[in-house]
N, C-alpha and C. Protein backbone atom coordinates (compact mmCIF):
# COMPACT_ATOMS: atom_id res chain seq x y z
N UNK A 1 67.02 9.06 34.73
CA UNK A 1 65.58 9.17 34.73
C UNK A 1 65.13 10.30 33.82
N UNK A 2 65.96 11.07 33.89
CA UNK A 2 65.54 12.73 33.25
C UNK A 2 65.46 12.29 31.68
N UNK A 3 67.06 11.55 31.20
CA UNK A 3 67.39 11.06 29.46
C UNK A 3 65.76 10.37 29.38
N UNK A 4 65.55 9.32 29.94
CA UNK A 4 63.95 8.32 29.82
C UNK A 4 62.72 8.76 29.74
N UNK A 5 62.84 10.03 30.30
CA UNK A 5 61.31 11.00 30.34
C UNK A 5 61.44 11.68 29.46
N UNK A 6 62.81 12.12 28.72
CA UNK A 6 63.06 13.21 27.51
C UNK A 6 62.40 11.75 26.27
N UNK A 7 62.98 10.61 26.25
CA UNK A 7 62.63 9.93 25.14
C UNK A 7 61.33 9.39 25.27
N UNK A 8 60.83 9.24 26.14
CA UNK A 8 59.63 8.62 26.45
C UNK A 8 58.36 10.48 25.27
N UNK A 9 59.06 11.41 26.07
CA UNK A 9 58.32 12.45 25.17
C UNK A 9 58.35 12.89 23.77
N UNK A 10 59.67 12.51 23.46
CA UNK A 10 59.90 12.27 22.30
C UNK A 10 59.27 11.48 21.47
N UNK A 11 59.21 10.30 21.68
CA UNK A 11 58.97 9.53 21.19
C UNK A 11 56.83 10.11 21.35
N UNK A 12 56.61 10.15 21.80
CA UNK A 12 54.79 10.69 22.21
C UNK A 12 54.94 11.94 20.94
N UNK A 13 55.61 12.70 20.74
CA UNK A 13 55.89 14.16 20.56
C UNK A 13 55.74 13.68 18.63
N UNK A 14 56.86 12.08 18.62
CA UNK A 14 56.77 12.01 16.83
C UNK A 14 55.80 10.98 16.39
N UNK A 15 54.91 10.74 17.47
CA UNK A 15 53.74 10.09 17.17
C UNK A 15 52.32 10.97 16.66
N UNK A 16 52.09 11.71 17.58
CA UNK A 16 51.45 12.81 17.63
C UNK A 16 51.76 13.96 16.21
N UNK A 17 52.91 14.00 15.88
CA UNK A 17 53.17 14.59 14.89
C UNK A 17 52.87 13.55 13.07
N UNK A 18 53.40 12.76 12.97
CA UNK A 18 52.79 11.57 12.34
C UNK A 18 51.10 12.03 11.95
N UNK A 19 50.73 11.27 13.18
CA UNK A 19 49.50 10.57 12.98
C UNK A 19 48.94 12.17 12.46
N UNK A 20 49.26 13.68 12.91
CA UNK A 20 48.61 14.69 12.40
C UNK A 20 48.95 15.09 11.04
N UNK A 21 50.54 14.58 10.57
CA UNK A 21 50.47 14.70 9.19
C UNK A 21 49.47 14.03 8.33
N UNK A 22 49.47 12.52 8.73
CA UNK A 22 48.94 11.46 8.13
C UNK A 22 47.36 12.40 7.85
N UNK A 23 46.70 12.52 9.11
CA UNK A 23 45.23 12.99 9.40
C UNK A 23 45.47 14.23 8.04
N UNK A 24 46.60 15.14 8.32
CA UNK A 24 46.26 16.21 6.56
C UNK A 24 46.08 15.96 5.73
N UNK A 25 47.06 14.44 5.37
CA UNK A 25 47.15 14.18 4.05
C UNK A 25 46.07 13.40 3.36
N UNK A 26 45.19 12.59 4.34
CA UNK A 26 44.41 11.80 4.02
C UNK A 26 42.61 12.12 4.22
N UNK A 27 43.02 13.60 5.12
CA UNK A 27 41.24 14.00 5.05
C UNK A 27 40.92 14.39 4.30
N UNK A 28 41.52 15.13 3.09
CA UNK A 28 40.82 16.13 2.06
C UNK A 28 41.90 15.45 0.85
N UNK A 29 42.82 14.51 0.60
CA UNK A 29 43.27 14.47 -0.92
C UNK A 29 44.50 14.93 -0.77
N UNK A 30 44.71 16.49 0.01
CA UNK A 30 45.59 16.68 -0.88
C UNK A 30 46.94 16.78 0.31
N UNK A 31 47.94 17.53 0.37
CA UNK A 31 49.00 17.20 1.16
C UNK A 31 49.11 18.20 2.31
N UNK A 32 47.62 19.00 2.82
CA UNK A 32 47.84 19.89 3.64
C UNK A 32 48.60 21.13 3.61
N UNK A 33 48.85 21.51 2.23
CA UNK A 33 49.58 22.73 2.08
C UNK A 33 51.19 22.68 2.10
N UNK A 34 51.84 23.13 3.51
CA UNK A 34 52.99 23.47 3.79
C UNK A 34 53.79 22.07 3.96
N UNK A 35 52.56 21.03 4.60
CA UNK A 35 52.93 19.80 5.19
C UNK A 35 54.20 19.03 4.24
N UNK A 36 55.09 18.43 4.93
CA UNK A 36 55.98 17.53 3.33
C UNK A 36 55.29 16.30 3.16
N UNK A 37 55.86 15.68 1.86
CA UNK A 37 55.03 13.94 1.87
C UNK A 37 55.81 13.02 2.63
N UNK A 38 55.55 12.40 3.18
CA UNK A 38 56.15 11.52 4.10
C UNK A 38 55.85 10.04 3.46
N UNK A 39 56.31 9.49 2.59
CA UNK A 39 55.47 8.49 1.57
C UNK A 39 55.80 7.06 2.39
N UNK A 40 57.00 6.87 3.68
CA UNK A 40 57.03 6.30 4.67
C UNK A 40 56.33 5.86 5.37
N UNK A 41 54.88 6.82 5.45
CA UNK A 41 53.87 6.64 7.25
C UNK A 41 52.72 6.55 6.51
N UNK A 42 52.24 5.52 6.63
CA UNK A 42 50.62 4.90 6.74
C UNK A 42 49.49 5.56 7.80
N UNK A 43 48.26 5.61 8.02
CA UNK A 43 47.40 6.25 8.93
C UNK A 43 47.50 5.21 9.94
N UNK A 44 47.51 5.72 10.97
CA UNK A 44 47.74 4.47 12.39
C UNK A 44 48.54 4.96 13.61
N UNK A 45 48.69 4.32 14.71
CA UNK A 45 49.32 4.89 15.61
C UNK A 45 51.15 4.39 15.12
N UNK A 46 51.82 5.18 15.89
CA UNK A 46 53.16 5.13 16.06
C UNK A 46 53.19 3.41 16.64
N UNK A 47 53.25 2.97 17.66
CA UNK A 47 52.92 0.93 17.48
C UNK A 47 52.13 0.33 16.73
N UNK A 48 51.26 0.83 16.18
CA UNK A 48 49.68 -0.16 15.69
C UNK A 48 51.18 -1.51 15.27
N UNK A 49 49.86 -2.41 15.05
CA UNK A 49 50.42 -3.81 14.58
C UNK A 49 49.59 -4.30 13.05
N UNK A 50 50.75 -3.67 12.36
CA UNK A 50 50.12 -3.82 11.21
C UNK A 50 50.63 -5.59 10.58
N UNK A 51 50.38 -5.91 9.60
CA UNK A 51 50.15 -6.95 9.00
C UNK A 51 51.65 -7.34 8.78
N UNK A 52 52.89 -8.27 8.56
CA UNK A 52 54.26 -8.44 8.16
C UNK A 52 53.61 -8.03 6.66
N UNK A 53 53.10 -8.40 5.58
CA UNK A 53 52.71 -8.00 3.84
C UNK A 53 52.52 -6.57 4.67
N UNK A 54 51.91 -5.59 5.26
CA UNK A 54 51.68 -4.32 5.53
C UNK A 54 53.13 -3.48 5.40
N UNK A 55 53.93 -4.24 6.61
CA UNK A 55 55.17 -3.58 6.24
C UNK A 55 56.12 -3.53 5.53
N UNK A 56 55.95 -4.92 5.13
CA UNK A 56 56.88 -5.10 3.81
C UNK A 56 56.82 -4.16 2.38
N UNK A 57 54.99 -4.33 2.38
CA UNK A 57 55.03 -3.22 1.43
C UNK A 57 55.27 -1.93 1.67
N UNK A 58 55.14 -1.20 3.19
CA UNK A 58 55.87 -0.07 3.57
C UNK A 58 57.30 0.19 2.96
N UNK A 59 57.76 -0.69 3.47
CA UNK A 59 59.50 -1.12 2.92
C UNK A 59 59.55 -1.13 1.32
N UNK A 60 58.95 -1.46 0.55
CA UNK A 60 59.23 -1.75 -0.78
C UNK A 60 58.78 -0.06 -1.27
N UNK A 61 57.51 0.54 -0.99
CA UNK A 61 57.00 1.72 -1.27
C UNK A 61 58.31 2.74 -1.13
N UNK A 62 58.91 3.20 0.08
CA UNK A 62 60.02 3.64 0.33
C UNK A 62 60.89 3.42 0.07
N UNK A 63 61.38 2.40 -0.39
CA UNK A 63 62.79 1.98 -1.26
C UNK A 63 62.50 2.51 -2.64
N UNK A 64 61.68 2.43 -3.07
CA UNK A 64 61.24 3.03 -4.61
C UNK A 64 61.26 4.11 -4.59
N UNK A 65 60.46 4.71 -3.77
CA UNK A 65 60.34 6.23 -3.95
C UNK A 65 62.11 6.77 -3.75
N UNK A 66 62.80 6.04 -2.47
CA UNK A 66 64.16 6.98 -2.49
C UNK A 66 64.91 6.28 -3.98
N UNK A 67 64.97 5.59 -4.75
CA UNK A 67 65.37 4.71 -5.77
C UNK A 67 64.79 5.56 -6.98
N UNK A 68 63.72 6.60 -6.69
CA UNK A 68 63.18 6.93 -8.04
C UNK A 68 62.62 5.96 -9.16
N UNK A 69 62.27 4.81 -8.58
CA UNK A 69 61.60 3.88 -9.29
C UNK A 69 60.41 3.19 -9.12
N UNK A 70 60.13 2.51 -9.83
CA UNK A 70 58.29 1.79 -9.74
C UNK A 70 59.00 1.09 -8.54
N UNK A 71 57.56 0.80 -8.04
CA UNK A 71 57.64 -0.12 -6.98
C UNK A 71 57.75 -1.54 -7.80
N UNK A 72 57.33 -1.48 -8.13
CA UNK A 72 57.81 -3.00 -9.46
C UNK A 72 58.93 -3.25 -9.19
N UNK A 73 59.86 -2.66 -9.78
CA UNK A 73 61.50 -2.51 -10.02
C UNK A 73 61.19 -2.96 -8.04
N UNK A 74 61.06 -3.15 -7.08
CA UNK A 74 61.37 -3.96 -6.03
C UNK A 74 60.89 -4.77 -5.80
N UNK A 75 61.81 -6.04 -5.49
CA UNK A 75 61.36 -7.07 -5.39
C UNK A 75 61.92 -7.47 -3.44
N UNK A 76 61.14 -8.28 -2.89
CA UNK A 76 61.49 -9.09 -1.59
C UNK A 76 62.13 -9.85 -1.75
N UNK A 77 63.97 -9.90 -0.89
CA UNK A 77 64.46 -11.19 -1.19
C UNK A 77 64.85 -12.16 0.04
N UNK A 78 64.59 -11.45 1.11
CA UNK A 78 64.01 -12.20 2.65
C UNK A 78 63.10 -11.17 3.32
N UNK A 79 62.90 -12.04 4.38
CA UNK A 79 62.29 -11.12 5.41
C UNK A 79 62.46 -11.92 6.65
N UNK A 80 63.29 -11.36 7.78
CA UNK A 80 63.18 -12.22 8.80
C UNK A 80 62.81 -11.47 10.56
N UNK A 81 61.58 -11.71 10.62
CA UNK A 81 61.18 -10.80 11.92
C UNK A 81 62.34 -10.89 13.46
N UNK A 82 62.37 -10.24 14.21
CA UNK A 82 63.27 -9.40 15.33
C UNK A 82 62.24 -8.64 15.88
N UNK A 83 63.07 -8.75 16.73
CA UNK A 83 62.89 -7.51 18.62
C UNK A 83 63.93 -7.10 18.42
N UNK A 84 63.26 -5.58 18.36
CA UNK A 84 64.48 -4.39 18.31
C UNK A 84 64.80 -4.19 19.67
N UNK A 85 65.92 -3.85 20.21
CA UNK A 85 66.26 -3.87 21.84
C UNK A 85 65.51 -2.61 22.14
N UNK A 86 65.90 -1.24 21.17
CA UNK A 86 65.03 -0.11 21.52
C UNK A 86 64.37 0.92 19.92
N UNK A 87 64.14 2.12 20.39
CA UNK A 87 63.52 2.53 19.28
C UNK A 87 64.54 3.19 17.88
N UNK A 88 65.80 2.51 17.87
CA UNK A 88 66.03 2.84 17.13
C UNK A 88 66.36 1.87 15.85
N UNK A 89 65.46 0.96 15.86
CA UNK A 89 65.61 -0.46 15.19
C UNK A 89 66.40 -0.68 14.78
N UNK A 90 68.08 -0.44 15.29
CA UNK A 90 68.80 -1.32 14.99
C UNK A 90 69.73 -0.67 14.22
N UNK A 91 69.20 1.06 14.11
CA UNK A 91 70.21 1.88 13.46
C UNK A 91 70.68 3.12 14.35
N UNK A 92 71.13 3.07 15.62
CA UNK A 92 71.58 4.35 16.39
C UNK A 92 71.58 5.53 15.12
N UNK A 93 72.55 5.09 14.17
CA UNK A 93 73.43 6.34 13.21
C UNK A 93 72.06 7.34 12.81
N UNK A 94 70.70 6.58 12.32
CA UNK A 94 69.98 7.22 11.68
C UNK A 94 69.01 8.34 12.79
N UNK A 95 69.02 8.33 14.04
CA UNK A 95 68.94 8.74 15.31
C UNK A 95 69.73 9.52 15.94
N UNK A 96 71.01 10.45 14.91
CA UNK A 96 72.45 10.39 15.83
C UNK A 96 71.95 11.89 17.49
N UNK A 97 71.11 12.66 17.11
CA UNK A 97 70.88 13.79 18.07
C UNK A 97 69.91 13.31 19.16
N UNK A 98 68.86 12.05 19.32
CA UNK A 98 68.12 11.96 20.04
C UNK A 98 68.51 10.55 20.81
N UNK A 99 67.74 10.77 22.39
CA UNK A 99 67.75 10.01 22.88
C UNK A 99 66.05 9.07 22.25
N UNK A 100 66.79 6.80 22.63
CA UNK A 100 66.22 6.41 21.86
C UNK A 100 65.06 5.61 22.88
N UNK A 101 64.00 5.61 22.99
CA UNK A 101 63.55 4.56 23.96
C UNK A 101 63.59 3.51 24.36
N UNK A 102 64.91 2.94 25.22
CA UNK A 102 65.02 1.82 25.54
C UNK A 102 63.77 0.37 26.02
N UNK A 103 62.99 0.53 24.61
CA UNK A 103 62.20 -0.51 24.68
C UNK A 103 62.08 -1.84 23.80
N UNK A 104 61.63 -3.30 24.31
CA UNK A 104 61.34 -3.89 23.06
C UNK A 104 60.82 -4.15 21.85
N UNK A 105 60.93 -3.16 20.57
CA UNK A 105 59.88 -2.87 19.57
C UNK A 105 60.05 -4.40 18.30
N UNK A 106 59.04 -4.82 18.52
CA UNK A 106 59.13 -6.06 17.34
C UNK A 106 59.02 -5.57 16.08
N UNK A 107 59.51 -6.09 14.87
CA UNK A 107 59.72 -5.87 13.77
C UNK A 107 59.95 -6.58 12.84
N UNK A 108 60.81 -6.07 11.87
CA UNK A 108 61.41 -7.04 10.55
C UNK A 108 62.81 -6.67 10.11
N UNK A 109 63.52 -7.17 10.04
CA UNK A 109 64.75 -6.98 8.41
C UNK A 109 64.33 -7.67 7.36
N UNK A 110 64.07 -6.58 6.43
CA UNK A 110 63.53 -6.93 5.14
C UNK A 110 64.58 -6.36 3.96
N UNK A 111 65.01 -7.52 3.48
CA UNK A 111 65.67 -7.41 2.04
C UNK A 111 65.36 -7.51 1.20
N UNK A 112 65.55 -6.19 0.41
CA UNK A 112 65.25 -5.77 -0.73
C UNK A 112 66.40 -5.70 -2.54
N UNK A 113 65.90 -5.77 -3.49
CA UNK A 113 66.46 -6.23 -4.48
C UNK A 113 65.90 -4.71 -5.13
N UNK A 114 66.45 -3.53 -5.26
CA UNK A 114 65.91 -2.11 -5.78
C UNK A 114 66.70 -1.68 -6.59
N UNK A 115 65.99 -2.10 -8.36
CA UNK A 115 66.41 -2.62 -9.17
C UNK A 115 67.93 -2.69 -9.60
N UNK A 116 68.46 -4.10 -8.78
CA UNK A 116 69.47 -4.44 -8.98
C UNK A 116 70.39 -4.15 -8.35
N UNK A 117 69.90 -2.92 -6.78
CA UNK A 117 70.84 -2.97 -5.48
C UNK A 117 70.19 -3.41 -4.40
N UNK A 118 71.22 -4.29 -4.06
CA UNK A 118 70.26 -4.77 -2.50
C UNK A 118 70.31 -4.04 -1.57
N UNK A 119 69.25 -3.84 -1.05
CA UNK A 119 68.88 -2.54 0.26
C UNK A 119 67.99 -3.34 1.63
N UNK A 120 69.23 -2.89 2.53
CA UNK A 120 68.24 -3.40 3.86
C UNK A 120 67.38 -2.04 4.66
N UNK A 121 65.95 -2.61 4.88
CA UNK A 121 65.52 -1.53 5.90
C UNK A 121 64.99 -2.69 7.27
N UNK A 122 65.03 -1.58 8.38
CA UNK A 122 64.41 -2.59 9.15
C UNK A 122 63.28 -1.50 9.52
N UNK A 123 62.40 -2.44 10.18
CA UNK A 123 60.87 -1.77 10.62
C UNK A 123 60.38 -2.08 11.96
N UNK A 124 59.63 -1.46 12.15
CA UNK A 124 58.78 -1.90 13.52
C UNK A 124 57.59 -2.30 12.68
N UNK A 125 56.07 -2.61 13.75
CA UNK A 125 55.21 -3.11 13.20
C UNK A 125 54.21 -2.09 13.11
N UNK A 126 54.57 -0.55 12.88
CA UNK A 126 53.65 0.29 12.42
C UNK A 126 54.28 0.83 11.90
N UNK A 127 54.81 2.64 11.88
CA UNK A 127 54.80 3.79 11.11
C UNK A 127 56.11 3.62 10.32
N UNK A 128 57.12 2.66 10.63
CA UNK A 128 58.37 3.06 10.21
C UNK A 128 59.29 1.79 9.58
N UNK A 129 59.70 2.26 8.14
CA UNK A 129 60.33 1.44 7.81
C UNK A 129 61.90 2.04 6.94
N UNK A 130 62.81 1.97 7.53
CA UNK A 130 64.17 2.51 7.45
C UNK A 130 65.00 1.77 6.65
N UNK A 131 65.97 2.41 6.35
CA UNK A 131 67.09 1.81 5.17
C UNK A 131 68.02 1.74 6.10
N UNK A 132 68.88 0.78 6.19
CA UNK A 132 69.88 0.50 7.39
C UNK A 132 70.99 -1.05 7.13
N UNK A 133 71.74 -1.04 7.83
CA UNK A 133 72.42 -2.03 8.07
C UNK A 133 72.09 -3.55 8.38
N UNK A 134 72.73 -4.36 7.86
CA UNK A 134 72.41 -5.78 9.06
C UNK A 134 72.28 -5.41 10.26
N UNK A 135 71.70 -5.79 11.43
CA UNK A 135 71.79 -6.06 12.96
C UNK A 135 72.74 -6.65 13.34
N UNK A 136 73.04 -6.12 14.66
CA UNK A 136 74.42 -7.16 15.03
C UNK A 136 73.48 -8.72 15.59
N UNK A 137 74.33 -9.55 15.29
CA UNK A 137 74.17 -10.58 15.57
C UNK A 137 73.12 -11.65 16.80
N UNK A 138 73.09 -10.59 18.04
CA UNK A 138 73.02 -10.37 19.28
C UNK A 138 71.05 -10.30 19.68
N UNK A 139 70.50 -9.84 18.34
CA UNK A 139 69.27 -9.32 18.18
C UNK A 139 68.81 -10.87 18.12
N UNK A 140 67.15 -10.80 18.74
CA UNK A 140 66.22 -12.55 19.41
C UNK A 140 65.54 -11.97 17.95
N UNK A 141 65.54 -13.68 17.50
CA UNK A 141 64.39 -13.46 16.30
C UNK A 141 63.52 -13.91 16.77
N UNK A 142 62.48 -13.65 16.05
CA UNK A 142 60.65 -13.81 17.27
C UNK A 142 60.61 -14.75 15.75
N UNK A 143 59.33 -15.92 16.17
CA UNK A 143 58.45 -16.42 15.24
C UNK A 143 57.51 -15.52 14.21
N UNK A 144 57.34 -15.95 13.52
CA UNK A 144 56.40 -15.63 12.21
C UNK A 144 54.86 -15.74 12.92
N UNK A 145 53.84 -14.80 12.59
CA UNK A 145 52.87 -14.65 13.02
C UNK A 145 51.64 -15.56 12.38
């Protein structure tokens, strides 16, 4: 119960932190000073339900930027939506110090073509879209919206 209330705050704790970067970067222009760029997180809550084109282009934006390249240079070469079992969509490794919220977060694996390496990230349907592995096998694919 104690691990579930630590991630349950956690998880509140990097929402709250987010959405206040986001709020620096986007009230006045510029990046809030000390703040870093987070070129990952869109303005919105930690769940909002953004658009599948919303996250995809999340996904493509962030593959470029870590790629050092136009977003051009990425292209989409699937996309197939999932229920993540919990909050770590599907990548414990990228999570390795925190506990993860054992909840159902819907999402995507979206494959990417960044120019000329293929890169998987998977996402939820708001703030986060990660570079990661296939899913094991085991993961429910949900319908297309």
């Amino acid at each position: 119960m104690v691990r579930y209330a630590l991630a349950v705050a956690a998880a509140v704790a990097l929402c709250a932190a987010a959405t206040s970067v986001v709020a620096a970067q986007t009230t006045d222009g510029s990046d809030g000073g000390d703040v870093p760029s987070l070129p990952q997180v869109r303005p919105g809550g930690l769940l909002a339900n953004r658009s599948p084109d919303e996250v995809i282009d999340l996904a493509r934006t962030n593959a470029a930027t870590r790629a050092g390249v136009s977003p051009d240079q990425v292209s989409v070469v699937d996309v197939q939506p999932v229920e993540w079992p919990d909050f770590s969509l599907g990548c414990p490794n990228a999570f390795p110090h925190f506990a993860v919220a054992q909840v159902t977060v819907p999402g995507f694996i979206v494959q990417l073509d960044v120019a000329g390496t293929p890169t998987i990230y998977h996402t939820d349907r708001g703030l986060r879209a990660i570079p990661c592995e296939a899913p094991p096998a085991s993961l429910t694919e949900t319908t297309s919206d």
